[in-house]
PDB file of N, CA and C in Angstrom:
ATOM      1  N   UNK A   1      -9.695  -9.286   7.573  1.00  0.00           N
ATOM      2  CA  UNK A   1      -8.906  -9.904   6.533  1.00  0.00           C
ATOM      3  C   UNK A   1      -8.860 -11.419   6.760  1.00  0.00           C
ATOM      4  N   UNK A   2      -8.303 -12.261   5.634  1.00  0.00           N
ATOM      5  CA  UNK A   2      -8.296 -13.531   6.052  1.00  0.00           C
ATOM      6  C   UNK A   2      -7.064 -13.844   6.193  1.00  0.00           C
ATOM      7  N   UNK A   3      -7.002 -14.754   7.155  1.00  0.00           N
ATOM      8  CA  UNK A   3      -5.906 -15.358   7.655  1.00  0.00           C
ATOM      9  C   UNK A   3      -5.276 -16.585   6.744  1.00  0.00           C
ATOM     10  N   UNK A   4      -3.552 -16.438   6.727  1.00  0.00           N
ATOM     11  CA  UNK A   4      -3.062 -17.017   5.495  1.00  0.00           C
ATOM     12  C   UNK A   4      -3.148 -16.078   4.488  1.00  0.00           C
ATOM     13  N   UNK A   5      -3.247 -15.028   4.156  1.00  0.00           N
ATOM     14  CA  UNK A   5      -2.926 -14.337   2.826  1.00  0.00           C
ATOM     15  C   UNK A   5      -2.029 -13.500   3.203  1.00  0.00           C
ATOM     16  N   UNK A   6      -1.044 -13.042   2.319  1.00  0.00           N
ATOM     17  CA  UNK A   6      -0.581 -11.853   2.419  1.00  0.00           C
ATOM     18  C   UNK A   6      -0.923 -10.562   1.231  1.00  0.00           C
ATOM     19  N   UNK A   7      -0.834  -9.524   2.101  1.00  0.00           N
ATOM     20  CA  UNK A   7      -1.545  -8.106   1.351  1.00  0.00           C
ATOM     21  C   UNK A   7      -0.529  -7.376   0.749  1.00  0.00           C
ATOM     22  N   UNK A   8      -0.224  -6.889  -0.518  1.00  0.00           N
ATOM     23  CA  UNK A   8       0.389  -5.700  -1.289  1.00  0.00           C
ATOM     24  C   UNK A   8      -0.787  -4.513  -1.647  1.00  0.00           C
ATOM     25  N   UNK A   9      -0.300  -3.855  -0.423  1.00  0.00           N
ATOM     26  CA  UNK A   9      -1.138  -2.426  -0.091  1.00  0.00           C
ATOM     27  C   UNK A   9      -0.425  -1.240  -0.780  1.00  0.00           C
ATOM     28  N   UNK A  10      -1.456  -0.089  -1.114  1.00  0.00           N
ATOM     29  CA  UNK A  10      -0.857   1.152  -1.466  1.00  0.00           C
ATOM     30  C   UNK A  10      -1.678   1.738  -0.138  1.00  0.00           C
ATOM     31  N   UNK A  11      -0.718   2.751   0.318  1.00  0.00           N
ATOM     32  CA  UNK A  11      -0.852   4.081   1.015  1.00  0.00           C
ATOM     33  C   UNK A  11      -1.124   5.603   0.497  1.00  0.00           C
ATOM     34  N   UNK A  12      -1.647   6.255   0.808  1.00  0.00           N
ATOM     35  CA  UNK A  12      -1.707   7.446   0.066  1.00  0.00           C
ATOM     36  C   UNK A  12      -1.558   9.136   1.345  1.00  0.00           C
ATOM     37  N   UNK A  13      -0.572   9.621   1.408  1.00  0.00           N
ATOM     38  CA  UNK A  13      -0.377  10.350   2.414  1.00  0.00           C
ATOM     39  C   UNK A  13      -0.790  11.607   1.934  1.00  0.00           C
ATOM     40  N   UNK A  14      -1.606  12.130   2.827  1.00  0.00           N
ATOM     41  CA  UNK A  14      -2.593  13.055   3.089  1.00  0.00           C
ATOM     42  C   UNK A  14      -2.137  14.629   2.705  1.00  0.00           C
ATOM     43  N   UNK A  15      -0.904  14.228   3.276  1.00  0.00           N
ATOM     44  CA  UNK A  15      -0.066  15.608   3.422  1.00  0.00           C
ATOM     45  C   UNK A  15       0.590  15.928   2.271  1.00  0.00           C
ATOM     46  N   UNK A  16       1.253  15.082   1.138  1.00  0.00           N
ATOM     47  CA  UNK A  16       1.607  15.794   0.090  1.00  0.00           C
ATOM     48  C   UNK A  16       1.319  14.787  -1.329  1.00  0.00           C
ATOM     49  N   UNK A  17       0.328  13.592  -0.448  1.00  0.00           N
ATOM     50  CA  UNK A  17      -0.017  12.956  -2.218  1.00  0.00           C
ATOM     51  C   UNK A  17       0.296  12.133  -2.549  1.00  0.00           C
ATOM     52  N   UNK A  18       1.586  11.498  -2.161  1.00  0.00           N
ATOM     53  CA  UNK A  18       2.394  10.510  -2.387  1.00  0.00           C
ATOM     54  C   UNK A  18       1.996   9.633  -2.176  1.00  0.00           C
ATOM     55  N   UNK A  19       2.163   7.812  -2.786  1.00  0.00           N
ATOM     56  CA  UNK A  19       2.164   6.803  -2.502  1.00  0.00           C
ATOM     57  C   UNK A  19       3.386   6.115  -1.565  1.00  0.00           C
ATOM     58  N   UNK A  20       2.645   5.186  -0.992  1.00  0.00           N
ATOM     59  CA  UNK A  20       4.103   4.433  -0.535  1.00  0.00           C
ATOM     60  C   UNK A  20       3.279   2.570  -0.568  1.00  0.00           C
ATOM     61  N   UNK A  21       3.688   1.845  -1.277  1.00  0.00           N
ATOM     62  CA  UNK A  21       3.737   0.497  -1.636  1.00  0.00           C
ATOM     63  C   UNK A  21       4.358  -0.065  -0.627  1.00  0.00           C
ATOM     64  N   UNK A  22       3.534  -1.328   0.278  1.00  0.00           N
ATOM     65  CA  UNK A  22       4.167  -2.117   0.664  1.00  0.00           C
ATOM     66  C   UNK A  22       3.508  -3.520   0.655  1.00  0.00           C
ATOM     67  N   UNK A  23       4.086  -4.620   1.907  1.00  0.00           N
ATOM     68  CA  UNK A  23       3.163  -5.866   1.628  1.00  0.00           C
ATOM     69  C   UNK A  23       3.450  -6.498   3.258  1.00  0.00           C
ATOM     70  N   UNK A  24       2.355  -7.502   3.420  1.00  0.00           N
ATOM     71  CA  UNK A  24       2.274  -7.993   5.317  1.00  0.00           C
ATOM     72  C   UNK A  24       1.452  -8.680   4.794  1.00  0.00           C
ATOM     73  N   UNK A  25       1.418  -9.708   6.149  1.00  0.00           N
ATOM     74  CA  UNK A  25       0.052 -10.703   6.382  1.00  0.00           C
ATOM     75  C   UNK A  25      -0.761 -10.603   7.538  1.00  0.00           C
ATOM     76  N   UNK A  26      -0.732  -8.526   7.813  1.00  0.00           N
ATOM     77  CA  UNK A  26      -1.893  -8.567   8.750  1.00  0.00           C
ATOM     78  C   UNK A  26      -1.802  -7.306   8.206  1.00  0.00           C
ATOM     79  N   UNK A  27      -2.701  -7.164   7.495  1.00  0.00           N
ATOM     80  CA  UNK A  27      -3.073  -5.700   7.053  1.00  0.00           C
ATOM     81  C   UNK A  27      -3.425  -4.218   7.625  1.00  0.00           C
ATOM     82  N   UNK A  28      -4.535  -4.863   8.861  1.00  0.00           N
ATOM     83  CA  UNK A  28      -4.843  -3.917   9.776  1.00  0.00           C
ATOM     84  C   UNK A  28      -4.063  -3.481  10.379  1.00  0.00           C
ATOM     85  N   UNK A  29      -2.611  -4.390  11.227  1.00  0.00           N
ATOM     86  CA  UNK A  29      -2.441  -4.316  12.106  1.00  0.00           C
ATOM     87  C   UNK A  29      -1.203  -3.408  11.297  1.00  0.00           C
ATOM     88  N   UNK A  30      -0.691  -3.711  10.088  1.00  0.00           N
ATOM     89  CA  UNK A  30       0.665  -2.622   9.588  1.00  0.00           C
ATOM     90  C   UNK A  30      -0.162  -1.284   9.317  1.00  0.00           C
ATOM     91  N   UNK A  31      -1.221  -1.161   8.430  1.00  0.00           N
ATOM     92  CA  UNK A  31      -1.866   0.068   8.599  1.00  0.00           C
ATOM     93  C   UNK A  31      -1.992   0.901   9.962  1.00  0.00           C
ATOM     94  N   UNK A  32      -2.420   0.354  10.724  1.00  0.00           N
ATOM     95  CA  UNK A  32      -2.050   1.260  12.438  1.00  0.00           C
ATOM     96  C   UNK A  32      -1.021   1.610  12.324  1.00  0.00           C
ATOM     97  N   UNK A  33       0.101   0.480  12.566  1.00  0.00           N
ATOM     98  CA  UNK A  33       1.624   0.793  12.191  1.00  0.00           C
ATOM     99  C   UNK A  33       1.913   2.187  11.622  1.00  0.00           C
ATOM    100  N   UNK A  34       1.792   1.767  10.828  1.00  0.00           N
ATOM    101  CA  UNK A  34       2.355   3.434   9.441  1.00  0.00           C
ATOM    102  C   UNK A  34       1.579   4.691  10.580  1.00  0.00           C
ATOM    103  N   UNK A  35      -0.184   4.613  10.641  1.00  0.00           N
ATOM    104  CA  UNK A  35      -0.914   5.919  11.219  1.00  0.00           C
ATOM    105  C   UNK A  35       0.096   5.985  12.225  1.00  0.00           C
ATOM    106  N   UNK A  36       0.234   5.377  13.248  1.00  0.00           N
ATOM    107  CA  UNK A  36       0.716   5.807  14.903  1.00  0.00           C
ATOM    108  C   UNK A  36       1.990   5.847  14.890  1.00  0.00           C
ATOM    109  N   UNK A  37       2.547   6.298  13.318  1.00  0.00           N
ATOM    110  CA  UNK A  37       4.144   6.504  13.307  1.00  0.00           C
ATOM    111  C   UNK A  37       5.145   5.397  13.648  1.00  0.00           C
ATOM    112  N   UNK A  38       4.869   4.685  13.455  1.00  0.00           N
ATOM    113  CA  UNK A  38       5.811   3.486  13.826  1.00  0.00           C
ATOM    114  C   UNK A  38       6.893   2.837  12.741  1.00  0.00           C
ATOM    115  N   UNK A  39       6.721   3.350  11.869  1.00  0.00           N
ATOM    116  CA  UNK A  39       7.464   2.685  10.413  1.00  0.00           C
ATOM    117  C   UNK A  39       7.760   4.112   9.840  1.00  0.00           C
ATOM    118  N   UNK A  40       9.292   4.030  10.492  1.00  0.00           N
ATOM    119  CA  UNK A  40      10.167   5.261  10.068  1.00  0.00           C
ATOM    120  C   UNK A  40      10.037   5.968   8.256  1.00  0.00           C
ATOM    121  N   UNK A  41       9.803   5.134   7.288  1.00  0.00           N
ATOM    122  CA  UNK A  41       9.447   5.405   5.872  1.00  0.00           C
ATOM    123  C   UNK A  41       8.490   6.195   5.935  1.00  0.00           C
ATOM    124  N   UNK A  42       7.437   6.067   6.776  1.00  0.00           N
ATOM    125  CA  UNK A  42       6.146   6.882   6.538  1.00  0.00           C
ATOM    126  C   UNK A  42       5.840   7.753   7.532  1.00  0.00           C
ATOM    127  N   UNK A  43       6.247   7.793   8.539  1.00  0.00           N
ATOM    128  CA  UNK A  43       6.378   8.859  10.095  1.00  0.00           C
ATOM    129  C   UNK A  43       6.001  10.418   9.762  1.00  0.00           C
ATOM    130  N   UNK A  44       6.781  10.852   8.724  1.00  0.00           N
ATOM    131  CA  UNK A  44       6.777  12.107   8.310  1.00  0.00           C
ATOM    132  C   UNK A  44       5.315  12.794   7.796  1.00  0.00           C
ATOM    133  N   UNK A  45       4.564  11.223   6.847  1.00  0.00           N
ATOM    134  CA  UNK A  45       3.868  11.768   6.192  1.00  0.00           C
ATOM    135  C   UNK A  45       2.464  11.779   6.685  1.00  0.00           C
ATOM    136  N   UNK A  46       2.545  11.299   7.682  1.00  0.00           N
ATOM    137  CA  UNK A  46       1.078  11.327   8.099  1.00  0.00           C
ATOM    138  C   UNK A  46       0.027  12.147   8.545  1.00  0.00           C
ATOM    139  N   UNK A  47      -1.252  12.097   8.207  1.00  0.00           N
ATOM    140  CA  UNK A  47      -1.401  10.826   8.175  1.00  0.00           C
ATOM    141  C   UNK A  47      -1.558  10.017   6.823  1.00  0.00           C
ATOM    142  N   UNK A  48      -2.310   8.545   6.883  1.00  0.00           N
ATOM    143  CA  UNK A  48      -1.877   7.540   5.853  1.00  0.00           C
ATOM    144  C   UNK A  48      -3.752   7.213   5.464  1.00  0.00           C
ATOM    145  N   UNK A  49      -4.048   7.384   4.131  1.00  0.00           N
ATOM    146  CA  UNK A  49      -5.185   6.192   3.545  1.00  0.00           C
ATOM    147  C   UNK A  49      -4.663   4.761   2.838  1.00  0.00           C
ATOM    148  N   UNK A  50      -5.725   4.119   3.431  1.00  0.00           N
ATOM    149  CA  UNK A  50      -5.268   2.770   2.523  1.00  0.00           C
ATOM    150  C   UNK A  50      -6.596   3.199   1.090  1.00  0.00           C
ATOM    151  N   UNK A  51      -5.759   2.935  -0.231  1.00  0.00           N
ATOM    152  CA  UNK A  51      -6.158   3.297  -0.891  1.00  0.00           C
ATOM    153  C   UNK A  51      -6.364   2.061  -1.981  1.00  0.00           C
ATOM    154  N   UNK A  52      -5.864   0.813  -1.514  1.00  0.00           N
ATOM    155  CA  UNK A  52      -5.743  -0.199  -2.214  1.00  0.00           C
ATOM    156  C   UNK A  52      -4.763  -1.338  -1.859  1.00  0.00           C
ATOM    157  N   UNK A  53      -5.479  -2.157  -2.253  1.00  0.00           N
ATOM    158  CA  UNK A  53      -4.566  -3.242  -1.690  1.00  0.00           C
ATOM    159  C   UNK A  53      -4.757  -4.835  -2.253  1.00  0.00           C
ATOM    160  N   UNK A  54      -4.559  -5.714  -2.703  1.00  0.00           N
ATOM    161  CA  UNK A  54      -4.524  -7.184  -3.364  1.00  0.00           C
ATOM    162  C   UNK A  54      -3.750  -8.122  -2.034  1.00  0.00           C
ATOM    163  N   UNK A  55      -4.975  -9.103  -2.212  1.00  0.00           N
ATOM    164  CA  UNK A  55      -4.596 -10.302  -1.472  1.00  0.00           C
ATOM    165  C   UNK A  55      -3.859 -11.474  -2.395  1.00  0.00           C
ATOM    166  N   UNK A  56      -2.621 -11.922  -1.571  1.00  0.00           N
ATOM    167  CA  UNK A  56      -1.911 -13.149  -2.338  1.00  0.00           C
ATOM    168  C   UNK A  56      -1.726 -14.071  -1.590  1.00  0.00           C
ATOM    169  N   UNK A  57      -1.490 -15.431  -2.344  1.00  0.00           N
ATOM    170  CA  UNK A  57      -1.675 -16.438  -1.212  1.00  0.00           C
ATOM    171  C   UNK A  57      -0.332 -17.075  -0.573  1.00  0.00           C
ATOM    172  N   UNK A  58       1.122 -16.324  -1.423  1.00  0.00           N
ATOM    173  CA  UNK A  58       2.059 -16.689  -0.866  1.00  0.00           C
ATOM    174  C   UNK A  58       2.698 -15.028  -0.506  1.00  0.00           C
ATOM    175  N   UNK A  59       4.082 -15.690   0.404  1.00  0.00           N
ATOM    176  CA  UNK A  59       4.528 -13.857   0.316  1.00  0.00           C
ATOM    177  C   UNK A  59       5.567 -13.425  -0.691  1.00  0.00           C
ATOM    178  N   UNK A  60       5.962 -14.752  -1.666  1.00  0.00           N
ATOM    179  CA  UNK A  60       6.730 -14.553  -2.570  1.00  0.00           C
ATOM    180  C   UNK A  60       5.702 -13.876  -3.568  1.00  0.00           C
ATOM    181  N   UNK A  61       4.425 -13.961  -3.864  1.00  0.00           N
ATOM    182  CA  UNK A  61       3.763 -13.312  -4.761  1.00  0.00           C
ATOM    183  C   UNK A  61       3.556 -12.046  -4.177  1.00  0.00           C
ATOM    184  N   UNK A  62       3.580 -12.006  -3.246  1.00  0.00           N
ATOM    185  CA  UNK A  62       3.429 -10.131  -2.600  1.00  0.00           C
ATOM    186  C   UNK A  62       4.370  -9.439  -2.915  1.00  0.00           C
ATOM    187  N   UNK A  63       5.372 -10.478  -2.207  1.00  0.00           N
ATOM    188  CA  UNK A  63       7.035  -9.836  -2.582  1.00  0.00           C
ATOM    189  C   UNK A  63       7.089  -9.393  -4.007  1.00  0.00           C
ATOM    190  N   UNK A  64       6.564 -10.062  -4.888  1.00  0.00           N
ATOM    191  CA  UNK A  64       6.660  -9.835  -6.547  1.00  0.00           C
ATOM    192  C   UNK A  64       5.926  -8.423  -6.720  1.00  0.00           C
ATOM    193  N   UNK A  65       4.751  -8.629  -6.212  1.00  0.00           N
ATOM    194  CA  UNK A  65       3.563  -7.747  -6.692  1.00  0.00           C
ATOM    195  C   UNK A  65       4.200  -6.331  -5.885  1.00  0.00           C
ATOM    196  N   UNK A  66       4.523  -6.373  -4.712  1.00  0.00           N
ATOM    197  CA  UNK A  66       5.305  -4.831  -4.229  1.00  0.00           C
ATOM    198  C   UNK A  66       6.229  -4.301  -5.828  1.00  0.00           C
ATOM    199  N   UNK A  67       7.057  -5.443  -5.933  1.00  0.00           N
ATOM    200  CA  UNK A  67       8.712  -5.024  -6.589  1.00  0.00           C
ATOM    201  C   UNK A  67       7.417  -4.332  -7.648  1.00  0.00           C
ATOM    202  N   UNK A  68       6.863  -4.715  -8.563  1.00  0.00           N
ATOM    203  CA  UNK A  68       6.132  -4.279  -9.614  1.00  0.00           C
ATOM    204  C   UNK A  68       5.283  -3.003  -9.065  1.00  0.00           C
ATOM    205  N   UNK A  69       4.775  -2.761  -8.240  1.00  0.00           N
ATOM    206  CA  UNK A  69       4.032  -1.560  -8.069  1.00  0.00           C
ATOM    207  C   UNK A  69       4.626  -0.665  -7.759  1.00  0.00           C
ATOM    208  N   UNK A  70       5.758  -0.573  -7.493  1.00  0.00           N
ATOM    209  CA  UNK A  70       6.922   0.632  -6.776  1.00  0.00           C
ATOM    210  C   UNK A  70       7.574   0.642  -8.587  1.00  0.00           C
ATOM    211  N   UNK A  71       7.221   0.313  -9.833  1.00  0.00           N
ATOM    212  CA  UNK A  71       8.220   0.440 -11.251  1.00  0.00           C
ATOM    213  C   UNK A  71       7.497   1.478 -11.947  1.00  0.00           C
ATOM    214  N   UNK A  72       8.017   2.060 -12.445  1.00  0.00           N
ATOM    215  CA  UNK A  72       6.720   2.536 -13.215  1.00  0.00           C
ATOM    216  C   UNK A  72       5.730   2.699 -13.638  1.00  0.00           C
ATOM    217  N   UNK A  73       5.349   1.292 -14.589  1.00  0.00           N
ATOM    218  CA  UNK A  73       4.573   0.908 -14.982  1.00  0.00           C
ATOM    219  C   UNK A  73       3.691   0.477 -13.747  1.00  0.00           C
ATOM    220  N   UNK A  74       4.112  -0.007 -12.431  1.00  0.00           N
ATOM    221  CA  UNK A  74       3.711  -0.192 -11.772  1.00  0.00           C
ATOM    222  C   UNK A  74       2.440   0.985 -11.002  1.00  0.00           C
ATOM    223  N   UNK A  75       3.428   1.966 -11.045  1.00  0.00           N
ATOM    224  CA  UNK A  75       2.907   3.526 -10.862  1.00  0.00           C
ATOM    225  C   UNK A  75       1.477   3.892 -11.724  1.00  0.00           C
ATOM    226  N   UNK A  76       1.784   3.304 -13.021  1.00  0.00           N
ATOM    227  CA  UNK A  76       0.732   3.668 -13.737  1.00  0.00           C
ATOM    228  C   UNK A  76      -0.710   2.609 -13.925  1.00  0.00           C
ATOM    229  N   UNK A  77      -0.201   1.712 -13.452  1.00  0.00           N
ATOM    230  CA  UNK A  77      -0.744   0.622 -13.346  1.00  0.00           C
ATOM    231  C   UNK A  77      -2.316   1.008 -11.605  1.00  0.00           C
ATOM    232  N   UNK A  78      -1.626   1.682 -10.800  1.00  0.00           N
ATOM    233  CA  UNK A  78      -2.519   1.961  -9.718  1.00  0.00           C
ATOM    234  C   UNK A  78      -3.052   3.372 -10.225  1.00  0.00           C
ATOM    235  N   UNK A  79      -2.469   4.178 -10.642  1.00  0.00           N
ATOM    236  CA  UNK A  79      -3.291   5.265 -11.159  1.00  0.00           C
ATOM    237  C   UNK A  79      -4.066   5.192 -12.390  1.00  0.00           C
ATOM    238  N   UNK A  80      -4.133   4.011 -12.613  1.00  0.00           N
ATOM    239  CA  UNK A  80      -5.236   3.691 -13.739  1.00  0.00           C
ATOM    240  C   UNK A  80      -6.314   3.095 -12.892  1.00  0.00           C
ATOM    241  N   UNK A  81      -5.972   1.773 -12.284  1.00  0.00           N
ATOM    242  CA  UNK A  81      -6.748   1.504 -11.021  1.00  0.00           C
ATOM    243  C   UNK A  81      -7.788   2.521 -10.900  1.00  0.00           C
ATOM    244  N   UNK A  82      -7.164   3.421 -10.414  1.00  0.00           N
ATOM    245  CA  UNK A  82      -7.867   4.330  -9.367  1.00  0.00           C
ATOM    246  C   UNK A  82      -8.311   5.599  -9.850  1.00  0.00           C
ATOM    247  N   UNK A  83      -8.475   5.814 -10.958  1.00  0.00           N
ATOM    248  CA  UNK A  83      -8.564   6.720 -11.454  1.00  0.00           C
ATOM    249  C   UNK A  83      -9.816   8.017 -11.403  1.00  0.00           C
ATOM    250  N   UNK A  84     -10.450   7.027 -11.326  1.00  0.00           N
ATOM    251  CA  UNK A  84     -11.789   8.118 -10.777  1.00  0.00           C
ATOM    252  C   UNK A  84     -11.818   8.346  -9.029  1.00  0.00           C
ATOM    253  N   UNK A  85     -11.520   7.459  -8.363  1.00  0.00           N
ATOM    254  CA  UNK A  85     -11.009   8.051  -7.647  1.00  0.00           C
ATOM    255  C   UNK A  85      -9.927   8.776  -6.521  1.00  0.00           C
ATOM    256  N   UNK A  86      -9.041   8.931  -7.602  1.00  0.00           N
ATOM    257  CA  UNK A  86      -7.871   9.968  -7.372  1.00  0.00           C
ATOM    258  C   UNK A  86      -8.231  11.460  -8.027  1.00  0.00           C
ATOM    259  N   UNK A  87      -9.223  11.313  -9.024  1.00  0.00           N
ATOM    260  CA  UNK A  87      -9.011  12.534  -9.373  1.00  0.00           C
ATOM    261  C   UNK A  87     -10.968  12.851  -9.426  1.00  0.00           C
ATOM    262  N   UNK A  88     -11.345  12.175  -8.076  1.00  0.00           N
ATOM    263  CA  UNK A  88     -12.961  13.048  -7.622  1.00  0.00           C
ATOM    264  C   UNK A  88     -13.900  12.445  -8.178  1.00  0.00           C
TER     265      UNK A  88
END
């Protein structure tokens, strides 16, 4: 990843499907995070794919871009994204 950006990542847990939206400025290193159980929100569900994710150049725009992907529209907004592949 490059250094100076921050990332608004989706997760996709293995075990029952679910997303979980978040945002960092070390991508790799919170993705481990979540796998090796370390971030009580996601502990349960693992394990974790990164299934997507947008680079921003401040963390107030991450901060934005999380609040919006966790809304509805937000919801529908990544399952449009992803659409072919979420569903094969």
């Amino acid at each position: 990843m490059i250094e100076g950006f921050y990332y608004t990542y989706v997760l996709r847990s293995t075990i029952d499907n679910n997303f979980y939206v978040g945002y960092t400025n070390d991508l790799k290193q919170r993705f481990e995070a979540h796998n090796f159980g370390k971030v009580p929100s996601t502990r349960q569900r693992r394990p974790l794919e990164l299934i997507y994710f947008e680079a921003c150049q401040s963390q107030q725009d991450a901060l934005h871009r999380e609040k919006y992907l966790k809304t509805h529209y937000g919801k529908m907004f990544i399952r449009n994204r992803l659409k072919s592949y979420l569903t094969g």
